[in-house]
PDB file of N, CA and C in Angstrom:
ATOM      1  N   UNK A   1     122.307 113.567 125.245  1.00  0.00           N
ATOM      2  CA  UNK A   1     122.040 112.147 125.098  1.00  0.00           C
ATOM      3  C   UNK A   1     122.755 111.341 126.182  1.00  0.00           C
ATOM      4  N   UNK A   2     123.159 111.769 127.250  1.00  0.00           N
ATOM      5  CA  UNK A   2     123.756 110.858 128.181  1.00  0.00           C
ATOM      6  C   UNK A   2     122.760 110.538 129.194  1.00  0.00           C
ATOM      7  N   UNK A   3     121.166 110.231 128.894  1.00  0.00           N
ATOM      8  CA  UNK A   3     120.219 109.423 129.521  1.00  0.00           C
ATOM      9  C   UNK A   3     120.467 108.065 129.733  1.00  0.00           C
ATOM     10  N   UNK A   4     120.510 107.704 130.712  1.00  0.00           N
ATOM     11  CA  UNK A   4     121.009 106.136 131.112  1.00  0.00           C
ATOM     12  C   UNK A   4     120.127 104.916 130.474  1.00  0.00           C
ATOM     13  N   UNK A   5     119.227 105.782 129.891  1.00  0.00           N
ATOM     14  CA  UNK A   5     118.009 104.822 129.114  1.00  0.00           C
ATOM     15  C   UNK A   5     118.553 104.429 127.856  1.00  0.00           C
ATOM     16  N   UNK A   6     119.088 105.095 127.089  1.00  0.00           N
ATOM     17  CA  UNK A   6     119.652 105.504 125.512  1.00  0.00           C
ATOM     18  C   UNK A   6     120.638 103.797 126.169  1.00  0.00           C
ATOM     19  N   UNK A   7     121.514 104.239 127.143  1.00  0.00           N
ATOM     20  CA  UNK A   7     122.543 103.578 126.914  1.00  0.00           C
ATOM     21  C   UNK A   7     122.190 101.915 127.740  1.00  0.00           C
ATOM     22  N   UNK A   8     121.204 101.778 128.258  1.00  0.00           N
ATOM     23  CA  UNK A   8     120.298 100.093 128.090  1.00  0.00           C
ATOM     24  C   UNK A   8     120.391  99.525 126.693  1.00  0.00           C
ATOM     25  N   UNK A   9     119.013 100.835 126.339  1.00  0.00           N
ATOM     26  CA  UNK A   9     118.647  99.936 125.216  1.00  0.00           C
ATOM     27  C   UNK A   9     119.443  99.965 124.073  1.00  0.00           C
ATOM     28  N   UNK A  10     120.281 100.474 123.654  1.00  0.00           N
ATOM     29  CA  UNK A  10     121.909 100.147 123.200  1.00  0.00           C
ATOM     30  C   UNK A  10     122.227  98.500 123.936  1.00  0.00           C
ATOM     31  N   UNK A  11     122.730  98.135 124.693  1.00  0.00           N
ATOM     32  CA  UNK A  11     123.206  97.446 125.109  1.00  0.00           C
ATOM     33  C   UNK A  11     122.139  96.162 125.344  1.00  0.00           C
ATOM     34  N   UNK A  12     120.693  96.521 125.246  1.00  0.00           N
ATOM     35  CA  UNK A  12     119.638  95.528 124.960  1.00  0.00           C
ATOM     36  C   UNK A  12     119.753  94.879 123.411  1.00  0.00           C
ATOM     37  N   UNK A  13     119.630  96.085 122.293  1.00  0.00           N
ATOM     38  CA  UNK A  13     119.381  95.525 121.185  1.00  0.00           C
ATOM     39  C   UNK A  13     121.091  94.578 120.808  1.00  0.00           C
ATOM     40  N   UNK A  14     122.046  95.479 121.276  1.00  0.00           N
ATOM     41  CA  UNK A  14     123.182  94.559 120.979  1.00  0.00           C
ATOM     42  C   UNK A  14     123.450  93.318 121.386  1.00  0.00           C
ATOM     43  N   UNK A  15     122.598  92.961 122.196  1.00  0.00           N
ATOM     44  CA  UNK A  15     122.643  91.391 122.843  1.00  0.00           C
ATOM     45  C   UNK A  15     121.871  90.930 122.125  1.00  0.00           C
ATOM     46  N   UNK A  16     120.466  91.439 121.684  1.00  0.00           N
ATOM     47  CA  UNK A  16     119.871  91.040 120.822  1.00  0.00           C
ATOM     48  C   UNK A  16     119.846  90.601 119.851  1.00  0.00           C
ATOM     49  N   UNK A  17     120.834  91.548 118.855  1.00  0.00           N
ATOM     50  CA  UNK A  17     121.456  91.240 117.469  1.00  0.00           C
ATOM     51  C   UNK A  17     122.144  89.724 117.489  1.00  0.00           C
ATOM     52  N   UNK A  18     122.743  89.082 118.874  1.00  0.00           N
ATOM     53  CA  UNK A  18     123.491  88.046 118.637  1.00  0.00           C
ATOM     54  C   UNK A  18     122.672  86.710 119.029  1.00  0.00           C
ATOM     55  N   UNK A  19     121.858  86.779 119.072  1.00  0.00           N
ATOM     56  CA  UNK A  19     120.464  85.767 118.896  1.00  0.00           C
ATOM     57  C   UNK A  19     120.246  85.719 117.889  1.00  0.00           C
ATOM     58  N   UNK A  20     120.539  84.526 117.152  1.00  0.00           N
ATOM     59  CA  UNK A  20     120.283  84.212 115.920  1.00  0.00           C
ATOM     60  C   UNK A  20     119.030  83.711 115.535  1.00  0.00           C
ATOM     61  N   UNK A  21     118.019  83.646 116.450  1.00  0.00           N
ATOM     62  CA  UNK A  21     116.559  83.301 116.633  1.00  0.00           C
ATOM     63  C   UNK A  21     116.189  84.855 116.712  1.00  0.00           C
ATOM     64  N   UNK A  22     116.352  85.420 117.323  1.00  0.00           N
ATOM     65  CA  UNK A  22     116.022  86.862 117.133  1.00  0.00           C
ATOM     66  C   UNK A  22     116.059  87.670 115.814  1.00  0.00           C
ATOM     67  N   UNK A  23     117.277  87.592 115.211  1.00  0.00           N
ATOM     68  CA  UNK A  23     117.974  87.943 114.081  1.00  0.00           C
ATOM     69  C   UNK A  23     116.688  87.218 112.959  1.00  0.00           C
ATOM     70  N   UNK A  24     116.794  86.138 113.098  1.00  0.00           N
ATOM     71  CA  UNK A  24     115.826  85.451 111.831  1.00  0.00           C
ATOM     72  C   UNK A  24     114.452  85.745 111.638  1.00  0.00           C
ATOM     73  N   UNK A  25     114.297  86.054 113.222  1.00  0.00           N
ATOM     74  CA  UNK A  25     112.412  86.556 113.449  1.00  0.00           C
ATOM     75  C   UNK A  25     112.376  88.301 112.450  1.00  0.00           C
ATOM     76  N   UNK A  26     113.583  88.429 113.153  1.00  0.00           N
ATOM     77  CA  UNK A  26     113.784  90.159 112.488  1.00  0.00           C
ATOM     78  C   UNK A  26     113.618  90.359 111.097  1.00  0.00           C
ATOM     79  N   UNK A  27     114.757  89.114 110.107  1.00  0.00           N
ATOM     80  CA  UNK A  27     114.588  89.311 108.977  1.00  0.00           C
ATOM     81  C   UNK A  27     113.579  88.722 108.409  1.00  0.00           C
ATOM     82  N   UNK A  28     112.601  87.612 109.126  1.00  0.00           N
ATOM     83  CA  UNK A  28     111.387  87.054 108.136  1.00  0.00           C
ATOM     84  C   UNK A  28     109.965  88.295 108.407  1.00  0.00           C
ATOM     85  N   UNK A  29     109.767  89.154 109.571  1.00  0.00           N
ATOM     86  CA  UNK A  29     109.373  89.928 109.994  1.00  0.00           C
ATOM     87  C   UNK A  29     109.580  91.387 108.421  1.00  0.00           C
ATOM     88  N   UNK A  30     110.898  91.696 108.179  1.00  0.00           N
ATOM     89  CA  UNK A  30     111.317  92.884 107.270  1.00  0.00           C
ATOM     90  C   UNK A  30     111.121  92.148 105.789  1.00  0.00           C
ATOM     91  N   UNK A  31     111.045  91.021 105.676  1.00  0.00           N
ATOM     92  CA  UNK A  31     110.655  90.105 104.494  1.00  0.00           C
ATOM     93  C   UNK A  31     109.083  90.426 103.903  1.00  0.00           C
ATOM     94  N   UNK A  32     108.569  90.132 104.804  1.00  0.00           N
ATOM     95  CA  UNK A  32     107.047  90.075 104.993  1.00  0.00           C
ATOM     96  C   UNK A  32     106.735  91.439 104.425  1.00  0.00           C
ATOM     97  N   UNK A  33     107.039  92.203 105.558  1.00  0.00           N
ATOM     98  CA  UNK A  33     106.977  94.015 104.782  1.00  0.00           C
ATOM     99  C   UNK A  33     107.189  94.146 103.470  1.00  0.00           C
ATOM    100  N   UNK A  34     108.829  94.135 102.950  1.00  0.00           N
ATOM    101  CA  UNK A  34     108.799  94.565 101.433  1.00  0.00           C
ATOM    102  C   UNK A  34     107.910  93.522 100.782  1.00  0.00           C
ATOM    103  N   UNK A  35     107.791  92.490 100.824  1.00  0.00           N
ATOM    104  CA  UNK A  35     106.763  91.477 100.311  1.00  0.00           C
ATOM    105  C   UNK A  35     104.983  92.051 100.243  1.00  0.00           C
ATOM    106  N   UNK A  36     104.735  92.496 101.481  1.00  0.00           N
ATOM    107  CA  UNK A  36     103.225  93.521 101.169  1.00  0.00           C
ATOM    108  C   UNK A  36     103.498  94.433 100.492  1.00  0.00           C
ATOM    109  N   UNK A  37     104.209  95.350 100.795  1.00  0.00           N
ATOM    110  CA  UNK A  37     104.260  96.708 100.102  1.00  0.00           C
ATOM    111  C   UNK A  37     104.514  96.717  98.521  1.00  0.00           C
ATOM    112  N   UNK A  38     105.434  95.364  98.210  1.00  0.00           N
ATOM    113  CA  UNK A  38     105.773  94.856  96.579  1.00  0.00           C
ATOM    114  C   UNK A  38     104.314  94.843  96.237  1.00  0.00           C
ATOM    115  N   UNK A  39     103.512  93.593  96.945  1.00  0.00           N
ATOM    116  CA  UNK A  39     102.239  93.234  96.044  1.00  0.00           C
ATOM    117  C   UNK A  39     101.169  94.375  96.395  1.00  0.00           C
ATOM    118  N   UNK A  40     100.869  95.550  96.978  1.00  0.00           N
ATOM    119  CA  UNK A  40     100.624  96.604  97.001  1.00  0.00           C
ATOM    120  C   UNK A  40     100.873  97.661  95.986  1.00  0.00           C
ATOM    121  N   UNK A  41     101.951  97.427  95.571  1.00  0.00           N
ATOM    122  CA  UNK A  41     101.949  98.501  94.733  1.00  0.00           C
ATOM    123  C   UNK A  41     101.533  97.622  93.135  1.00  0.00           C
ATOM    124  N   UNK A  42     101.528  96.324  93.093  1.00  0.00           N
ATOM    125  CA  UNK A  42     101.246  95.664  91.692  1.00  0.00           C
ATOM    126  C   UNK A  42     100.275  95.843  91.508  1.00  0.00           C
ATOM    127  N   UNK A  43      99.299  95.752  92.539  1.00  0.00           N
ATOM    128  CA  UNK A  43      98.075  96.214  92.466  1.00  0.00           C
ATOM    129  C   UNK A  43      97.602  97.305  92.159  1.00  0.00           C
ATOM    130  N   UNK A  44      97.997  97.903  92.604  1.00  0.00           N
ATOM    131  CA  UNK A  44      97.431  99.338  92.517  1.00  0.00           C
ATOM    132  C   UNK A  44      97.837  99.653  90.516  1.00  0.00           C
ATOM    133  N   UNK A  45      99.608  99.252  90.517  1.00  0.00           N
ATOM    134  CA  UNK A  45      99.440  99.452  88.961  1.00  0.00           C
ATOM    135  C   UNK A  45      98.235  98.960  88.091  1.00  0.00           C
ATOM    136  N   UNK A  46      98.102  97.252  88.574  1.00  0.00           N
ATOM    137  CA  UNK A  46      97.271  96.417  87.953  1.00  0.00           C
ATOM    138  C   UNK A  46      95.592  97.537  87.697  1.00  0.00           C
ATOM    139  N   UNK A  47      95.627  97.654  88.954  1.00  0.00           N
ATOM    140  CA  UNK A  47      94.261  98.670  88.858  1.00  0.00           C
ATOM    141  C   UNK A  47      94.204  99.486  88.636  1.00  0.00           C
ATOM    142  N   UNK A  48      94.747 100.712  88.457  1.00  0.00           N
ATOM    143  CA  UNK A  48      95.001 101.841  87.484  1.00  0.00           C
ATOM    144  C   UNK A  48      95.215 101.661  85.883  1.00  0.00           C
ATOM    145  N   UNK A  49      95.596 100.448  85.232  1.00  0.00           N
ATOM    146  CA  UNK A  49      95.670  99.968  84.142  1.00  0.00           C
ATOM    147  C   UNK A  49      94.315  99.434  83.644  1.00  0.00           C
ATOM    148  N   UNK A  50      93.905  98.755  84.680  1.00  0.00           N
ATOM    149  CA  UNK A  50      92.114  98.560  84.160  1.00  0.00           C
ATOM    150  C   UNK A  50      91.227  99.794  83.849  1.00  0.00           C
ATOM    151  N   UNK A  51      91.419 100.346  85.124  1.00  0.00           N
ATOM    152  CA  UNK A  51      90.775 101.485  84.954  1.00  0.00           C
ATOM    153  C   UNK A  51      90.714 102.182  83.405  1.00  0.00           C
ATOM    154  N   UNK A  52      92.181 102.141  83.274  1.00  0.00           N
ATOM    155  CA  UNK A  52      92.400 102.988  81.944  1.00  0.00           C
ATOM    156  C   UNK A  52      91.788 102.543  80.643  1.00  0.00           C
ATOM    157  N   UNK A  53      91.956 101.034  80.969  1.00  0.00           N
ATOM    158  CA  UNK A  53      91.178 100.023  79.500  1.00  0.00           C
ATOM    159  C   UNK A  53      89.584  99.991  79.737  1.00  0.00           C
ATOM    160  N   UNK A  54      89.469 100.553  80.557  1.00  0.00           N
ATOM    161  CA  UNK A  54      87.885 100.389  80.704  1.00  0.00           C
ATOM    162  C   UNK A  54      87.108 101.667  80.660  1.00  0.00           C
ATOM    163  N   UNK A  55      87.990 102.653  80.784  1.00  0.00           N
ATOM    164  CA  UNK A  55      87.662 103.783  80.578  1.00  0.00           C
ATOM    165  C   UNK A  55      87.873 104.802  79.065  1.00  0.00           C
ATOM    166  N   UNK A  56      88.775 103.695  78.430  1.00  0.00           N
ATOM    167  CA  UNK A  56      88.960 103.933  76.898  1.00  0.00           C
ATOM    168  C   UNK A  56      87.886 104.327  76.396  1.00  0.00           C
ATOM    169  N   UNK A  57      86.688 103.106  76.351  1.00  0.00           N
ATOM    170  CA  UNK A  57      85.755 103.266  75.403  1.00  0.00           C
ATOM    171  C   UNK A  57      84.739 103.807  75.587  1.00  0.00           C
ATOM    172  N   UNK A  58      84.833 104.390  76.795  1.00  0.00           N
ATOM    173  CA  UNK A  58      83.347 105.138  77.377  1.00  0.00           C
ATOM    174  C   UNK A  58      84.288 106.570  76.790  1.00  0.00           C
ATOM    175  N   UNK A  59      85.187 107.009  76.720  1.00  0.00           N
ATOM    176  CA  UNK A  59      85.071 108.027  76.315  1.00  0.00           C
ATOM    177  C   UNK A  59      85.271 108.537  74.817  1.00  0.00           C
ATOM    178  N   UNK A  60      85.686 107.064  74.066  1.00  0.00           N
ATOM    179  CA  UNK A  60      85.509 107.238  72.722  1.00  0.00           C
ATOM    180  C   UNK A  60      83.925 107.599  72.151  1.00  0.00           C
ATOM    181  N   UNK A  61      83.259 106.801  73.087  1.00  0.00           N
ATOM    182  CA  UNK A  61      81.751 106.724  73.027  1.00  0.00           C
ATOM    183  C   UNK A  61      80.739 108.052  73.306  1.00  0.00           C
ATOM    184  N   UNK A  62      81.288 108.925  74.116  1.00  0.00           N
ATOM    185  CA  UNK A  62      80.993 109.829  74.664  1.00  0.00           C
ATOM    186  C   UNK A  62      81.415 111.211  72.984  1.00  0.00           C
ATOM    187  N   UNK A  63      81.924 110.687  72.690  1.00  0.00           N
ATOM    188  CA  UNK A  63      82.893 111.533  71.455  1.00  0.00           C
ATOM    189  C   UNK A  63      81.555 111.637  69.623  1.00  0.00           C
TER     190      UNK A  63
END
């Protein structure tokens, strides 16, 4: 690991980190993410739960 590249962008993102405009883009950016992936997965419960209530009676029916 003593590529002179490694040790830029080290020394890029650490300048980076101290931009507090940077920093904020970063965390409304990682916000956004768990925020999709949250309402992603509600969904999917939400819709696997229909499924199930809707699929109740077709197979009581089937019986």
């Amino acid at each position: 690991m003593n590529d002179p590249i490694f040790g830029e962008a080290k020394e890029a993102l650490e300048e980076l980190s101290q931009d507090p405009r940077a920093r904020r883009l970063a965390e409304e950016r990682w916000l956004g993410e768990v925020n999709y992936r949250l309402t992603v997965a509600q969904e999917r419960r939400e819709g696997r739960e229909e499924g199930r209530e809707e699929g109740r009676p077709m197979r009581c029916a089937k019986l």
